[in-house]
Protein backbone atom coordinates (compact mmCIF):
# COMPACT_ATOMS: atom_id res chain seq x y z
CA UNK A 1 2.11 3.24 -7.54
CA UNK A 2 -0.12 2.78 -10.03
CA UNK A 3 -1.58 -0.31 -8.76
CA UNK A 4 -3.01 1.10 -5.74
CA UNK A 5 -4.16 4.24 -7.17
CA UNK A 6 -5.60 1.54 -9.92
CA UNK A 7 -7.50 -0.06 -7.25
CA UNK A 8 -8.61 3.08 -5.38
CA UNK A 9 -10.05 4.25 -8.74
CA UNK A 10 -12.47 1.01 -8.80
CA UNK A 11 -13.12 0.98 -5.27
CA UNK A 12 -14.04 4.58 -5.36
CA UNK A 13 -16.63 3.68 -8.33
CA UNK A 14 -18.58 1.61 -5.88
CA UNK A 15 -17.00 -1.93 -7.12
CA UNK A 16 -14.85 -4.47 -4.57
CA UNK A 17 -12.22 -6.13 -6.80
CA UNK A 18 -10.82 -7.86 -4.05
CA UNK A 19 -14.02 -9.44 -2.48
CA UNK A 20 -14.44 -10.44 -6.31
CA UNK A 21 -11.37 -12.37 -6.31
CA UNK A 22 -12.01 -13.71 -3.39
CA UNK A 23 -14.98 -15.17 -4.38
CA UNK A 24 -13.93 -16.82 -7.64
CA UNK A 25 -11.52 -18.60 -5.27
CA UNK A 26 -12.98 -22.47 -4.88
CA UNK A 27 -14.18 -23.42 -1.51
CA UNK A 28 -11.42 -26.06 -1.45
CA UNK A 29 -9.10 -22.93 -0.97
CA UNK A 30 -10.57 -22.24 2.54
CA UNK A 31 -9.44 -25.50 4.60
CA UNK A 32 -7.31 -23.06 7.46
CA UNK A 33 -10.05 -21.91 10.23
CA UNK A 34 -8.17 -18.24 9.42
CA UNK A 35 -8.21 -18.41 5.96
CA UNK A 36 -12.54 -18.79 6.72
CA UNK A 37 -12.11 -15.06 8.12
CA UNK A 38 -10.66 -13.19 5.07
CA UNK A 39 -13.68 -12.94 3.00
CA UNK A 40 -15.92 -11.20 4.93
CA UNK A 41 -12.91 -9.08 6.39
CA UNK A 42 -11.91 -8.08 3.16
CA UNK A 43 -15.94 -7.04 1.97
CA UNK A 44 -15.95 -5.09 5.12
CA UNK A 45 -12.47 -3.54 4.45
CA UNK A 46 -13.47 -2.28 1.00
CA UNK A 47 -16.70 -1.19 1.93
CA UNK A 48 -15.61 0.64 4.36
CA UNK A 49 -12.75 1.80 2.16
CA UNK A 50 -15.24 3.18 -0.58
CA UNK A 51 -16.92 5.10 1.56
CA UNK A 52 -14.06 6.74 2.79
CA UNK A 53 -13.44 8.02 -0.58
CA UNK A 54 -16.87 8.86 -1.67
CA UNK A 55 -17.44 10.90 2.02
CA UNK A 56 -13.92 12.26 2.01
CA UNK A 57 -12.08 12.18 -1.67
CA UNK A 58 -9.71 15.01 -0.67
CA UNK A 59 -8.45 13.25 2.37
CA UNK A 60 -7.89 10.35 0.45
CA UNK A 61 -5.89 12.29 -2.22
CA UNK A 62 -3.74 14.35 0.31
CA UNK A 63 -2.97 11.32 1.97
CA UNK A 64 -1.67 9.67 -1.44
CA UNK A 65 0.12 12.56 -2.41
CA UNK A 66 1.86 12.63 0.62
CA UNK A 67 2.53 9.15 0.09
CA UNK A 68 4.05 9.93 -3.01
CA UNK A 69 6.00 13.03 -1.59
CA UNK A 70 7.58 10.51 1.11
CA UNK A 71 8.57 7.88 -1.67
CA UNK A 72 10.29 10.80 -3.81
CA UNK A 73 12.33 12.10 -1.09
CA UNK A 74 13.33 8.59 0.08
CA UNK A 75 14.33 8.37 -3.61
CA UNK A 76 16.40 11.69 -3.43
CA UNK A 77 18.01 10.63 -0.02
CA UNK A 78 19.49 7.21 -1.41
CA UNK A 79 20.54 8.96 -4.33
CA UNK A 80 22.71 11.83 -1.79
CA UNK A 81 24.06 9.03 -0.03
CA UNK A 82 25.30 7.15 -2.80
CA UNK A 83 26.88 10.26 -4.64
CA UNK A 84 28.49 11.99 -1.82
CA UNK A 85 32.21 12.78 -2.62
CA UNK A 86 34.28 10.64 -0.42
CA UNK A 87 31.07 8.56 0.53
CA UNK A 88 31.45 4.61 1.03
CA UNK A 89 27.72 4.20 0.86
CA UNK A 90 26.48 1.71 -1.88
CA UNK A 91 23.40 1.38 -3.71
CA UNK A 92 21.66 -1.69 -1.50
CA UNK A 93 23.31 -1.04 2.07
CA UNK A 94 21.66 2.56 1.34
CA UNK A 95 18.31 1.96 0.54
CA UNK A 96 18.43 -1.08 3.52
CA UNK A 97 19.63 1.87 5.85
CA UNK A 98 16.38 3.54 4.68
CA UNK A 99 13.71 1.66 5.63
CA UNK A 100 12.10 1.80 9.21
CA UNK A 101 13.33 -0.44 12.01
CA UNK A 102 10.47 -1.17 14.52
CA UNK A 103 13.20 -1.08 17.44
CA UNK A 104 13.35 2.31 16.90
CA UNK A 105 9.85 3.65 17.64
């Protein structure tokens, strides 16, 4: 988590790190026709992006706390289902039972 909050922080401040990175990148990198279509997708992305937080910081911090909220009780659930007395859940089968199947929606 403290990546993305990490790069929220600097995008908030009005910088792109990204479309930095990108840009240090040598032209030799960009052979693919859809590899041509990342750089100005990603400047748009964080622009976009840093407006969003400078218009609307407390949307962007509910939505990250949430975020957060969701990981810790993920966290909690794994945790019941491994230590349930008479349970036969392990550790990895649990936290692969966890995550969301796209057949389901």
């Amino acid at each position: 988590m403290v990546l993305p909050v990490a790069y929220f922080i600097v995008l908030a401040s009005g910088r792109f790190p990204l479309s930095a990175i990108i840009q240090w990148l040598p032209e030799r990198f960009w052979i693919h026709p859809w590899l041509k279509k990342l750089p100005p997708l990603a400047t748009a992305t964080e622009r976009q992006m840093s407006i969003l937080f400078r218009r609307h910081p407390w949307l962007v911090l509910a939505a990250l706390l949430l975020s957060v909220l969701v990981w810790i009780m993920m966290v909690f659930r794994i945790l019941a289902d491994v230590h349930i007395p008479g349970s036969t859940y392990e550790f990895i089968p649990a936290v692969a039972a966890i995550r969301p199947c796209a057949s389901h929606s």
